[in-house]
PDB file of N, CA and C in Angstrom:
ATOM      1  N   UNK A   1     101.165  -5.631  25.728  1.00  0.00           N
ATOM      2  CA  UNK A   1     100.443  -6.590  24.921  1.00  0.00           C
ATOM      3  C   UNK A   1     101.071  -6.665  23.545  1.00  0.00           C
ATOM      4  N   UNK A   2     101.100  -7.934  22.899  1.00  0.00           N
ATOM      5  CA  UNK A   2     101.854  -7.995  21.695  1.00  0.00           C
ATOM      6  C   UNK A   2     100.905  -7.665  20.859  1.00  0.00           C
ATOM      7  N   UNK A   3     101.198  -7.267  19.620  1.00  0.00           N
ATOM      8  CA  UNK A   3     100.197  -6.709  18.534  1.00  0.00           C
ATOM      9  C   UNK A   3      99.713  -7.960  17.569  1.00  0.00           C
ATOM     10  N   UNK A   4     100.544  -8.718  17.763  1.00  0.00           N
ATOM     11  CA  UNK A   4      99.862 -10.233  17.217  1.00  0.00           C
ATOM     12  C   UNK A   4      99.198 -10.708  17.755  1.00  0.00           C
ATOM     13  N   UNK A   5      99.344 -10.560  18.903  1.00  0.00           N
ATOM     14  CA  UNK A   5      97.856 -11.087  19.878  1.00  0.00           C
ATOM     15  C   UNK A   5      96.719 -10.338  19.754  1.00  0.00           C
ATOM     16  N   UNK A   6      96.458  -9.197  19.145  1.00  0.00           N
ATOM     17  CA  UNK A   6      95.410  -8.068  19.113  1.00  0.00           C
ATOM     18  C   UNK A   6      94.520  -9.200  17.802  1.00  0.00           C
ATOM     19  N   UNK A   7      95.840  -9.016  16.900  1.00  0.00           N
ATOM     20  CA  UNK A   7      95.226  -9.371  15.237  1.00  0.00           C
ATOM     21  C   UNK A   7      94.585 -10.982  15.467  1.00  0.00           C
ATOM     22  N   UNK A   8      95.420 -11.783  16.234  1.00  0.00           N
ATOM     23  CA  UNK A   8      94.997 -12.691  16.728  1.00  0.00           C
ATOM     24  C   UNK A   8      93.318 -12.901  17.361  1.00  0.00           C
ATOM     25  N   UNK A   9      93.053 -12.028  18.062  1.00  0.00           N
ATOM     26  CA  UNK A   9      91.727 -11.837  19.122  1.00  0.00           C
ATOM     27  C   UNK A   9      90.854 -11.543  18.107  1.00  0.00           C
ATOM     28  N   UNK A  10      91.234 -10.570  17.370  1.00  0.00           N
ATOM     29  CA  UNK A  10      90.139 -10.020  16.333  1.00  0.00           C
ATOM     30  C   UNK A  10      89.674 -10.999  15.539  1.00  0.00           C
ATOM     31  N   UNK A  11      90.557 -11.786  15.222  1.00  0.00           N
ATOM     32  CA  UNK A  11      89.813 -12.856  13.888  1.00  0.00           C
ATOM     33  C   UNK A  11      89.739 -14.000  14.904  1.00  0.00           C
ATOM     34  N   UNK A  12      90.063 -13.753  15.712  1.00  0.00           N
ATOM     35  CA  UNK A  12      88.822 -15.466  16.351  1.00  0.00           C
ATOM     36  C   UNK A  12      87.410 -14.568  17.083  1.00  0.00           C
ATOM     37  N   UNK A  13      87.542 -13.468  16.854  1.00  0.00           N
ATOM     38  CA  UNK A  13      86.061 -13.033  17.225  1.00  0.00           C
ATOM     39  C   UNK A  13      85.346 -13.260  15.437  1.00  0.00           C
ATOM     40  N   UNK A  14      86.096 -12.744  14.553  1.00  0.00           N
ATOM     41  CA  UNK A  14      85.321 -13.021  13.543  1.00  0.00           C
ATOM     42  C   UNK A  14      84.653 -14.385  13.042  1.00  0.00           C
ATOM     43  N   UNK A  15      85.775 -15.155  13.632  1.00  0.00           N
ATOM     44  CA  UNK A  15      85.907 -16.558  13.630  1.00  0.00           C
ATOM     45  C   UNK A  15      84.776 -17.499  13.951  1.00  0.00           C
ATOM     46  N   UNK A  16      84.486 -16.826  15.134  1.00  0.00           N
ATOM     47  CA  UNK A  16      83.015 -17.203  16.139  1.00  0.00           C
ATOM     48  C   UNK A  16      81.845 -16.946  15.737  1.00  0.00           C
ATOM     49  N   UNK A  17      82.019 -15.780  14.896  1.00  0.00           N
ATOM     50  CA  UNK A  17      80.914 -15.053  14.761  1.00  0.00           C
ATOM     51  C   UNK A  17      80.375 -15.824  13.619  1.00  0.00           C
ATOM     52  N   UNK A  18      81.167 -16.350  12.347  1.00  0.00           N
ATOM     53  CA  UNK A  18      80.908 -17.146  11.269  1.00  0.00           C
ATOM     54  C   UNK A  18      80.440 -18.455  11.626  1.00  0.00           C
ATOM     55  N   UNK A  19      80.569 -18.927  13.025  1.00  0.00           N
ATOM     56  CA  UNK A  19      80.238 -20.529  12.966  1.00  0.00           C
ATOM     57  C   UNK A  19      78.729 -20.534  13.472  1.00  0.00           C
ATOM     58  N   UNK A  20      78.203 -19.155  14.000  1.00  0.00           N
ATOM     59  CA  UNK A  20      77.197 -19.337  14.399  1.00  0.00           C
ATOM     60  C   UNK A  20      76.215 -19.584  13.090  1.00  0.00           C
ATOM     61  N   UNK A  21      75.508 -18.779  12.373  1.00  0.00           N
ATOM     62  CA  UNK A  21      75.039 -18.918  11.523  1.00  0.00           C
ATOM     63  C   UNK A  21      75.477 -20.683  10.625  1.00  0.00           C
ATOM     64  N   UNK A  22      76.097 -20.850  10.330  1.00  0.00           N
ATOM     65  CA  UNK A  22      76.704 -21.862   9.635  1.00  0.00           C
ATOM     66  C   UNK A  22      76.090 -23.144  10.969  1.00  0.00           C
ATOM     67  N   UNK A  23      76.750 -23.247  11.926  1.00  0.00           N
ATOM     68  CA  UNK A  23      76.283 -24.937  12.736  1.00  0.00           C
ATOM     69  C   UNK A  23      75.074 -24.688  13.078  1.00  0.00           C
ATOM     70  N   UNK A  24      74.373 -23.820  13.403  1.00  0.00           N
ATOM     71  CA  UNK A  24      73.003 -23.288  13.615  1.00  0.00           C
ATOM     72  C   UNK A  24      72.161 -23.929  12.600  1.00  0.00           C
ATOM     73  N   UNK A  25      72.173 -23.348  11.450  1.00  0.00           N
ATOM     74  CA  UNK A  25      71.664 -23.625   9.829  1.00  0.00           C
ATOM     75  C   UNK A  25      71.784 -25.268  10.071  1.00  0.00           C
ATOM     76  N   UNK A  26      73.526 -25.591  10.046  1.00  0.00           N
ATOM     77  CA  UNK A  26      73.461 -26.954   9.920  1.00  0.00           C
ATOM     78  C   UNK A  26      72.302 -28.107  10.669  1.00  0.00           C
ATOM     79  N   UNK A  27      72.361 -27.326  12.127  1.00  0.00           N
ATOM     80  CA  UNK A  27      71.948 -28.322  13.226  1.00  0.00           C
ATOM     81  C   UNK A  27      70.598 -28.283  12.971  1.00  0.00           C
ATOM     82  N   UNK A  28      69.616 -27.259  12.461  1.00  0.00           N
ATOM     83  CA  UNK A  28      68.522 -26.826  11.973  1.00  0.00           C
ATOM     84  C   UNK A  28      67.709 -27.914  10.877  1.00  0.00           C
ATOM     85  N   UNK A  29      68.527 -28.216  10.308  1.00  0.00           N
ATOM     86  CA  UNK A  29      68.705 -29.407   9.314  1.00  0.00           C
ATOM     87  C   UNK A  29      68.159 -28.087   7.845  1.00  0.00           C
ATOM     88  N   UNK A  30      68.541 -27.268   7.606  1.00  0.00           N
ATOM     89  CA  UNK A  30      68.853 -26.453   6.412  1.00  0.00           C
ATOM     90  C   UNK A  30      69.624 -26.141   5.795  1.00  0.00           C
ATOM     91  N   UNK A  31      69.537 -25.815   4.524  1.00  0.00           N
ATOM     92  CA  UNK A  31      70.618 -25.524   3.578  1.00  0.00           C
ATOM     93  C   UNK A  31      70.918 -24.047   3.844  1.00  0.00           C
ATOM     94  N   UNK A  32      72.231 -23.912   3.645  1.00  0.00           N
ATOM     95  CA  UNK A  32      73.087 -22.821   4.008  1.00  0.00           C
ATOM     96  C   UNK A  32      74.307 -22.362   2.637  1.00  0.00           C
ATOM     97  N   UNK A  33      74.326 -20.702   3.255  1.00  0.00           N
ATOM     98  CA  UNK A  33      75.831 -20.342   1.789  1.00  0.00           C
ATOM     99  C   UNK A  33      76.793 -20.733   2.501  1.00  0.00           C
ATOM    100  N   UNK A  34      77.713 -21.065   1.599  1.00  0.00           N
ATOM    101  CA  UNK A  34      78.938 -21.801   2.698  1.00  0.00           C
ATOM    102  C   UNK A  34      80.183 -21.215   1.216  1.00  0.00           C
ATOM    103  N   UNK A  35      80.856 -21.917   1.849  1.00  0.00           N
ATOM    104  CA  UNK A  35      82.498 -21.359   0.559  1.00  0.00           C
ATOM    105  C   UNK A  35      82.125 -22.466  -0.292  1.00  0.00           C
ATOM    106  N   UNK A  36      81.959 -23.695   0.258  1.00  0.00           N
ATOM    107  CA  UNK A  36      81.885 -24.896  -0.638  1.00  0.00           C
ATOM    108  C   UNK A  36      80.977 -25.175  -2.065  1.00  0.00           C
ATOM    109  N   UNK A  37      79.811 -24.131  -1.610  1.00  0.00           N
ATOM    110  CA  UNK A  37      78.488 -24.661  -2.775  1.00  0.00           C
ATOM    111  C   UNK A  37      78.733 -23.961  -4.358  1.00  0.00           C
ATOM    112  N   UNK A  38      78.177 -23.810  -5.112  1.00  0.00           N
ATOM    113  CA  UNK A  38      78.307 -23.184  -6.557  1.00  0.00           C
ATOM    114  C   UNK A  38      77.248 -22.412  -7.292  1.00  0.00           C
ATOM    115  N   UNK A  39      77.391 -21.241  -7.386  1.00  0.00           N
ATOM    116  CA  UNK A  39      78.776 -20.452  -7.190  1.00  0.00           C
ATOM    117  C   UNK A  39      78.791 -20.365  -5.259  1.00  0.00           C
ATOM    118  N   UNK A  40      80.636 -20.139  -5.856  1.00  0.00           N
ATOM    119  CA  UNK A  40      81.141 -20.164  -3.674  1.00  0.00           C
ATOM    120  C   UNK A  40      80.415 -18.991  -3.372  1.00  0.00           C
ATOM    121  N   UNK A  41      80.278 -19.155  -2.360  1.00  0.00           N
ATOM    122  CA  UNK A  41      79.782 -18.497  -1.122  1.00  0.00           C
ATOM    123  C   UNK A  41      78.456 -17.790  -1.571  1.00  0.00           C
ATOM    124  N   UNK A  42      77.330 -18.370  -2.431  1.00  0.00           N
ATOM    125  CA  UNK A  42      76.162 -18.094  -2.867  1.00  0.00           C
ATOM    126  C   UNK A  42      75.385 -18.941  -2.688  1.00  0.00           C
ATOM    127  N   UNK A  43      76.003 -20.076  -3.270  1.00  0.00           N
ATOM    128  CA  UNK A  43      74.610 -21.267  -3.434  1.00  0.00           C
ATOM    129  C   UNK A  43      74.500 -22.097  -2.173  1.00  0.00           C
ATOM    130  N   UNK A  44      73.634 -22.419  -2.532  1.00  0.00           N
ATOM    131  CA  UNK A  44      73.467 -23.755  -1.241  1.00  0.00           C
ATOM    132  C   UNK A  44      74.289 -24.247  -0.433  1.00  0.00           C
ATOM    133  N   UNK A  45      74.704 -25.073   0.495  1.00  0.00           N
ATOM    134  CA  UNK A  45      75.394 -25.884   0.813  1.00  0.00           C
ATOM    135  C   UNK A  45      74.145 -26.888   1.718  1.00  0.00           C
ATOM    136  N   UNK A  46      74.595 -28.198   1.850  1.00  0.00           N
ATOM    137  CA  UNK A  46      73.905 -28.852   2.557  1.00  0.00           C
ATOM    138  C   UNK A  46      73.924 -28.874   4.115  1.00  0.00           C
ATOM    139  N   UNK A  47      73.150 -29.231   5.069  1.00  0.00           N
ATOM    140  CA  UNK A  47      73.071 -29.353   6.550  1.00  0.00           C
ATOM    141  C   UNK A  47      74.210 -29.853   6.735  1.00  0.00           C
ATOM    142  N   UNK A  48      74.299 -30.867   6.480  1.00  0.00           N
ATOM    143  CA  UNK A  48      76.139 -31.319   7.274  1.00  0.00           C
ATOM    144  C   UNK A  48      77.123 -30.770   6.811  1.00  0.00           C
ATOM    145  N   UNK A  49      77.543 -30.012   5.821  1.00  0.00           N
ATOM    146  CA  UNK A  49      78.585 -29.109   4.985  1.00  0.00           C
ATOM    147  C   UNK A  49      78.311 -28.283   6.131  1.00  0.00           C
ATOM    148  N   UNK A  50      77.187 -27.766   6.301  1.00  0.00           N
ATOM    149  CA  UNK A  50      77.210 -26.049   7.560  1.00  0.00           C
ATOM    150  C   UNK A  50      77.482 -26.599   8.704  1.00  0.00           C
ATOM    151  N   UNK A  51      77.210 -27.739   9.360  1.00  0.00           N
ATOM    152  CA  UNK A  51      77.517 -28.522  10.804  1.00  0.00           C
ATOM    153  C   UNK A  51      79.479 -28.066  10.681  1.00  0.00           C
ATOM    154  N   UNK A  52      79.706 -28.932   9.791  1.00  0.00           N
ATOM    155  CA  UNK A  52      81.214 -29.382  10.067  1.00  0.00           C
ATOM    156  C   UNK A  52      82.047 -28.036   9.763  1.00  0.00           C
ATOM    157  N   UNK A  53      81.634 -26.863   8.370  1.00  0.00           N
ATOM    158  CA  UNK A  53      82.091 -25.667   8.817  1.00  0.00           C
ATOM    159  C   UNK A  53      81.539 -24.762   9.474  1.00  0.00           C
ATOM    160  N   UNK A  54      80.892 -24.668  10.549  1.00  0.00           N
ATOM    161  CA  UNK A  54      80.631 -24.088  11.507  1.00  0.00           C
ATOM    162  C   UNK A  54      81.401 -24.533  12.500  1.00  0.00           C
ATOM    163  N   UNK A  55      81.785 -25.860  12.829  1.00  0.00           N
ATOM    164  CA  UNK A  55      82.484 -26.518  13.989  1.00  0.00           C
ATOM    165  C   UNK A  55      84.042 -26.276  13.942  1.00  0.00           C
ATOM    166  N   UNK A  56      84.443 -26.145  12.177  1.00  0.00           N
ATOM    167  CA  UNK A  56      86.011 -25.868  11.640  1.00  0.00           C
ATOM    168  C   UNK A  56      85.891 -24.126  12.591  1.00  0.00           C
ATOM    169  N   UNK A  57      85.251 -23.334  12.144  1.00  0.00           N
ATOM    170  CA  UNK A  57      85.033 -21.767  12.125  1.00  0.00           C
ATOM    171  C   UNK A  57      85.108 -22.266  14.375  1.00  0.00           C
ATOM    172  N   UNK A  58      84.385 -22.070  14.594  1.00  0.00           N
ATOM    173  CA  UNK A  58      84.576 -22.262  16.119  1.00  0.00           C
ATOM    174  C   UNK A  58      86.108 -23.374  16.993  1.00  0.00           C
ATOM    175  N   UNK A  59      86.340 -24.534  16.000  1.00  0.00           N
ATOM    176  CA  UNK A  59      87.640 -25.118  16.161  1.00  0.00           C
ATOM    177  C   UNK A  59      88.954 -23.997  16.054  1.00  0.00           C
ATOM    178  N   UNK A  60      88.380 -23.072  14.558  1.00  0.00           N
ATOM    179  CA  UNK A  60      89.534 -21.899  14.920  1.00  0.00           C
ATOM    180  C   UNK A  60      89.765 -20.740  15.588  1.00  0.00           C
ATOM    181  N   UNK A  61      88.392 -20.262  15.972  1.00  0.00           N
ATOM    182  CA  UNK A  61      88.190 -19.146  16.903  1.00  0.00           C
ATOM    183  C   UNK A  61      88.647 -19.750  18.508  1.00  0.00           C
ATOM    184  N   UNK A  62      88.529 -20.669  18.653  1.00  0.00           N
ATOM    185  CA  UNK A  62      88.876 -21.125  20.331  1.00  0.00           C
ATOM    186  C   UNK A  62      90.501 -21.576  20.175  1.00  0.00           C
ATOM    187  N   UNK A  63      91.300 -22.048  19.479  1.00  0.00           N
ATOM    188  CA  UNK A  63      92.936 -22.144  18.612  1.00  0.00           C
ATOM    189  C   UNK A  63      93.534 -20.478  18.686  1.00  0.00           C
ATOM    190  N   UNK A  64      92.922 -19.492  17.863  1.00  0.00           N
ATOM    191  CA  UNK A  64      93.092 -18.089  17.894  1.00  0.00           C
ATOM    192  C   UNK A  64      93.044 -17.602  19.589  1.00  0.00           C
ATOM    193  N   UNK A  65      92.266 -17.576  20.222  1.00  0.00           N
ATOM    194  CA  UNK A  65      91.733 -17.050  21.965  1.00  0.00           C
ATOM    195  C   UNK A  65      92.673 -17.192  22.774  1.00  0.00           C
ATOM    196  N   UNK A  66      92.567 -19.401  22.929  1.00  0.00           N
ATOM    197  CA  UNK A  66      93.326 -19.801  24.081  1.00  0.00           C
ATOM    198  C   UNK A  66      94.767 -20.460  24.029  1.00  0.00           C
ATOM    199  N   UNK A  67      95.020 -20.180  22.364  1.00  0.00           N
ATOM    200  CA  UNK A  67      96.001 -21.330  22.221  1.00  0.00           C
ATOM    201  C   UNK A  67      97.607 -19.936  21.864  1.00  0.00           C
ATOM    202  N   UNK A  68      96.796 -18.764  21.371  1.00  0.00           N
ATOM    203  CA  UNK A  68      97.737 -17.701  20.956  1.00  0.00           C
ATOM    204  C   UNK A  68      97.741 -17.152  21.934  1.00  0.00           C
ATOM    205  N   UNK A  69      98.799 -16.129  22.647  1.00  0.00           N
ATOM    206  CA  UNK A  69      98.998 -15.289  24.009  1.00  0.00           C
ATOM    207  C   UNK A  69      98.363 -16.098  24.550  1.00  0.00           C
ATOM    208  N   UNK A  70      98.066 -14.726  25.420  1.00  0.00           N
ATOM    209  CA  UNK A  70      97.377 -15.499  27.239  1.00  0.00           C
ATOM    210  C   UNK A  70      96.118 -14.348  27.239  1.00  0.00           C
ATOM    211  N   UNK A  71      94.955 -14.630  26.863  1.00  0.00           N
ATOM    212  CA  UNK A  71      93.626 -14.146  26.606  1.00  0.00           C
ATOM    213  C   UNK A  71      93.069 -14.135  27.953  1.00  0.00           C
ATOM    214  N   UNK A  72      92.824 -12.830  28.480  1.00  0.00           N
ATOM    215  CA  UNK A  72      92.458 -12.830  29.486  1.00  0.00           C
ATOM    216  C   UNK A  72      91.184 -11.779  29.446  1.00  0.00           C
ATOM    217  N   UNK A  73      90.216 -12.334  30.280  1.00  0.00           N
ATOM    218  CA  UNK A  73      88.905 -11.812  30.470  1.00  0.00           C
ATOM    219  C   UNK A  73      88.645 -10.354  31.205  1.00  0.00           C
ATOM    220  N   UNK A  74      89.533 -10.108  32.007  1.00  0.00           N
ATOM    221  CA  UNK A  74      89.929  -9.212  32.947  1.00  0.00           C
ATOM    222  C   UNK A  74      90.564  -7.666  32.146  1.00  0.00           C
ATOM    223  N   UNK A  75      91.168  -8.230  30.998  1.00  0.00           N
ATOM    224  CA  UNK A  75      91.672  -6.937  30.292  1.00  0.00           C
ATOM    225  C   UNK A  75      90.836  -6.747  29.463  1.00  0.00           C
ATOM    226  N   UNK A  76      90.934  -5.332  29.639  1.00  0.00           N
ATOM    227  CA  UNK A  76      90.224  -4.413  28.710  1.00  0.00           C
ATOM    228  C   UNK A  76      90.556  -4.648  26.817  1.00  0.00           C
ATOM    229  N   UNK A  77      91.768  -4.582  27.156  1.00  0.00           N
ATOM    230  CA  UNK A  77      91.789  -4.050  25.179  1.00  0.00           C
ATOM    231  C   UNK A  77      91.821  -5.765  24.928  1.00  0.00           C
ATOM    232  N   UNK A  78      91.657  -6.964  25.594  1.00  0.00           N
ATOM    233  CA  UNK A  78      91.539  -8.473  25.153  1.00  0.00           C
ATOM    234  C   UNK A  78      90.041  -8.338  24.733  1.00  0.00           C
ATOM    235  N   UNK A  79      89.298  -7.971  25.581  1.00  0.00           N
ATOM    236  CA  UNK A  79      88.084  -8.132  25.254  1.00  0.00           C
ATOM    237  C   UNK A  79      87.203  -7.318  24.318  1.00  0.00           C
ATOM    238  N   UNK A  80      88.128  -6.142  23.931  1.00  0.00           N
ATOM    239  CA  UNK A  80      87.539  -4.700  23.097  1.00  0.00           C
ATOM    240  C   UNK A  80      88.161  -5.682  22.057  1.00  0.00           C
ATOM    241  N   UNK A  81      89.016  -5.798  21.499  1.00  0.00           N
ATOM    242  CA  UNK A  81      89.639  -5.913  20.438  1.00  0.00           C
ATOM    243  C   UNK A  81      88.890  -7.648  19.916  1.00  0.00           C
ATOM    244  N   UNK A  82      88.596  -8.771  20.931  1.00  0.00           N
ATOM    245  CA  UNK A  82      87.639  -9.377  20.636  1.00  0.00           C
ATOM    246  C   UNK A  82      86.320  -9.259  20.051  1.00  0.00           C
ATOM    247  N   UNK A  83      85.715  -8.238  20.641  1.00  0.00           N
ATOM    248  CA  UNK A  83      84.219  -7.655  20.562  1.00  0.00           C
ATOM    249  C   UNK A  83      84.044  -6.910  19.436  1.00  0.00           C
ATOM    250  N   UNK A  84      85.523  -6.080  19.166  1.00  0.00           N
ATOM    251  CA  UNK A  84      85.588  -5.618  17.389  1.00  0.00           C
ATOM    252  C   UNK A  84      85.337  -6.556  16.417  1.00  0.00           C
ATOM    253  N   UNK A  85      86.131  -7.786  16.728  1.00  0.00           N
ATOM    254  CA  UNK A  85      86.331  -8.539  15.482  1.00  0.00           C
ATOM    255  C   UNK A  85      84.649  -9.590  15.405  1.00  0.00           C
ATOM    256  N   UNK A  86      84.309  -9.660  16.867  1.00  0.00           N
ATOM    257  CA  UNK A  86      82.747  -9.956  16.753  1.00  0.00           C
ATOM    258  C   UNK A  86      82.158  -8.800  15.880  1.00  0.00           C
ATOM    259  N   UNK A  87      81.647  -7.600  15.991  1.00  0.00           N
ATOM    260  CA  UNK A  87      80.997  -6.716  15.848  1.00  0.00           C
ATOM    261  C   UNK A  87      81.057  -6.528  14.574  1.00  0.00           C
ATOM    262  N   UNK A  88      82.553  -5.992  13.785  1.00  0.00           N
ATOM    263  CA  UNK A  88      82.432  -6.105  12.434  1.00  0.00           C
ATOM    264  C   UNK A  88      82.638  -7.397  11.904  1.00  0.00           C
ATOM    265  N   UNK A  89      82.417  -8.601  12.130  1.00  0.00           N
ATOM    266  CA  UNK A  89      82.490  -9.770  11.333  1.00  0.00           C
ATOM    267  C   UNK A  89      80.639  -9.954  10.976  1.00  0.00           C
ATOM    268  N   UNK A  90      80.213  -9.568  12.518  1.00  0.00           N
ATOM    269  CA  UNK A  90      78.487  -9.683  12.545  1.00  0.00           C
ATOM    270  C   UNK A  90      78.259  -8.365  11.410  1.00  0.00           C
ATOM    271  N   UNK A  91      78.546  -7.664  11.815  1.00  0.00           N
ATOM    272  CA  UNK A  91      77.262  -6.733  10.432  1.00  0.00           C
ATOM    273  C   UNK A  91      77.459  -6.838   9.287  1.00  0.00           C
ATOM    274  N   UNK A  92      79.084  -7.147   8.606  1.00  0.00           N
ATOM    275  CA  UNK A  92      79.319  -7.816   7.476  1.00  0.00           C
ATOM    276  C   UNK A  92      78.861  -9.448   6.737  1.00  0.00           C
ATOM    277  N   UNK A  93      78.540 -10.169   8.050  1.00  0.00           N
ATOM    278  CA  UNK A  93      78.106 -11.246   7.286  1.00  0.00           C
ATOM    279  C   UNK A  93      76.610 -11.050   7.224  1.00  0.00           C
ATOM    280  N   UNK A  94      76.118 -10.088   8.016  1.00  0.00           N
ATOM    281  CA  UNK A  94      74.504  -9.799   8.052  1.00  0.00           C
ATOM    282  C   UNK A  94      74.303  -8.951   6.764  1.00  0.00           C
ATOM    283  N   UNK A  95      75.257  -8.106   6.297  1.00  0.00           N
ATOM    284  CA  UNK A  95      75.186  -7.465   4.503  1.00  0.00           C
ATOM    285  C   UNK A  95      75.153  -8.579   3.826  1.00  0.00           C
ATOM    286  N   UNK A  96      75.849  -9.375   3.935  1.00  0.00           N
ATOM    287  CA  UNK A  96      76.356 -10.841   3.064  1.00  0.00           C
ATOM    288  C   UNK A  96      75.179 -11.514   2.645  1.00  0.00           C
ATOM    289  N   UNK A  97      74.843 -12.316   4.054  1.00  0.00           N
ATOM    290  CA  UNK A  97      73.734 -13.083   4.041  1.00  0.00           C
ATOM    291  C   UNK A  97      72.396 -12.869   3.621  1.00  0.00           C
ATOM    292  N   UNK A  98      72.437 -11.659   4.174  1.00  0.00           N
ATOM    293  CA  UNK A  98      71.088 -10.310   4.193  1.00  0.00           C
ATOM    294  C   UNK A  98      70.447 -10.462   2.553  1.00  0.00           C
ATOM    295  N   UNK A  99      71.610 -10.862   1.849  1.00  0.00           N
ATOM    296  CA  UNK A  99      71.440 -10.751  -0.017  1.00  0.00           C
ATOM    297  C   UNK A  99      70.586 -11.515  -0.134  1.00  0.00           C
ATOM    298  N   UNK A 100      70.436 -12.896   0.342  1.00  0.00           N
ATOM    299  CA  UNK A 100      70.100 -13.927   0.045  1.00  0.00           C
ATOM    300  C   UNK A 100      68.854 -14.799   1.160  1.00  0.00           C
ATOM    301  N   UNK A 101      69.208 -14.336   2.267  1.00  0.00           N
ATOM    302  CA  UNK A 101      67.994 -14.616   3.070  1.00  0.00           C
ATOM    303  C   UNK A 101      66.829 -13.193   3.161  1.00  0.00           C
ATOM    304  N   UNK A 102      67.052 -12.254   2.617  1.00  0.00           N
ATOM    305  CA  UNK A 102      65.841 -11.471   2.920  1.00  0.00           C
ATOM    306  C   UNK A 102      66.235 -10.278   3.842  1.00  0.00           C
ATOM    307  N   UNK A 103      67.304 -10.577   4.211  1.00  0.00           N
ATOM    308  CA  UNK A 103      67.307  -8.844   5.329  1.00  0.00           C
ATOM    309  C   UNK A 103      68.266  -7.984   5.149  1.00  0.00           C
ATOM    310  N   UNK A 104      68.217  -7.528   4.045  1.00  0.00           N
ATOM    311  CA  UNK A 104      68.730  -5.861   3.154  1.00  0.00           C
ATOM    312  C   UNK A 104      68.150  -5.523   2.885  1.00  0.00           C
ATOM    313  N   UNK A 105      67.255  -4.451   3.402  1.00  0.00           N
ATOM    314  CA  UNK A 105      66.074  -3.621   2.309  1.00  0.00           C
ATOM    315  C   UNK A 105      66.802  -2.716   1.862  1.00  0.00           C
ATOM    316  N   UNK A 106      66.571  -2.256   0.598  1.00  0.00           N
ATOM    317  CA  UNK A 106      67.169  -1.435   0.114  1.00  0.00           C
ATOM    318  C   UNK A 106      66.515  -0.178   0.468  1.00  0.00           C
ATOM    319  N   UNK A 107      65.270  -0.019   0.288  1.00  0.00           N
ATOM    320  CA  UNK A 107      64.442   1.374   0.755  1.00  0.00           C
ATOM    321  C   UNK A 107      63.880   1.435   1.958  1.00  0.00           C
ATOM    322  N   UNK A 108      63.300   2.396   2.660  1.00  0.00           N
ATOM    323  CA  UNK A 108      62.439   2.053   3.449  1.00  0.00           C
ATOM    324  C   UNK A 108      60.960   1.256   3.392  1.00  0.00           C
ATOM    325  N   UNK A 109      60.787   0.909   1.478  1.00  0.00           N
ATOM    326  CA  UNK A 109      59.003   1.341   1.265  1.00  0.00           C
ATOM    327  C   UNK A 109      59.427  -0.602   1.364  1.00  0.00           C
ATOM    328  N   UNK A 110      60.137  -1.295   1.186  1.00  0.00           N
ATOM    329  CA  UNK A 110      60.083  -3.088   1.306  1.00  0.00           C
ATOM    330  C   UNK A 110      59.893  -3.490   2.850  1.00  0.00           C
ATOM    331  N   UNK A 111      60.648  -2.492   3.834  1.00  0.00           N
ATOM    332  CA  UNK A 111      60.530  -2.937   4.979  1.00  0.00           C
ATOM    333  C   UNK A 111      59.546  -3.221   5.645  1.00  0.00           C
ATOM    334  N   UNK A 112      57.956  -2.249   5.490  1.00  0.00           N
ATOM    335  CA  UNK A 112      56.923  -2.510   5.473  1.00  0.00           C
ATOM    336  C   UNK A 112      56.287  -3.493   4.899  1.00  0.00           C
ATOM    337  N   UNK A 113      56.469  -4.025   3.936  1.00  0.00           N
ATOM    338  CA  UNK A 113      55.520  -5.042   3.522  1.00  0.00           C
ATOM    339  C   UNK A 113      55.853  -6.333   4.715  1.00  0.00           C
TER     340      UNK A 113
END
């Protein structure tokens, strides 16, 4: 397996993992953090800003998969090394987001309320 194809797999898992939140939000018809709003990647962005980068973010995760090597379902380290770049892209944008939608508690004593 080439090692560009690894680095490859990993960031279209991260890739994927970013469009959910984002076309979700969009399709939701809510405002979302996006790179675009002010300050970047804090403020607002509007419903169709999160539609179209959520759709860019999934346009590049499926470009990264099927368009680099030969991504196959059947191998092991295709799908580990996918599932990494899912896994840590998800708990990092869940710290991220977490700031601003409500789910970082800092202590245990907020989680309760």
């Amino acid at each position: 397996m080439n090692f560009l194809h690894d680095i490859s797999y990993f960031f279209a898992g991260a890739f994927l993992t970013n469009a959910i939140p984002h076309f979700v939000s969009g399709v939701m018809g809510r405002v979302f953090q996006s790179p675009f709003a002010t300050p970047r990647g804090e403020g607002p962005s509007s419903s169709t800003v999160n539609v179209l980068w959520g759709f860019f973010n999934l346009a590049v995760g499926y470009w990264l998969i099927c368009r680099v090597g030969n991504f196959d379902l059947h191998s092991n380290e295709d799908v580990v090394v996918l599932g990494i770049g899912i896994l840590l892209a998800g708990v990092l944008l869940a710290r991220r987001f977490g700031r601003f939608n409500g789910g970082n508690f800092p202590d245990d004593r907020q989680a309760v309320r």
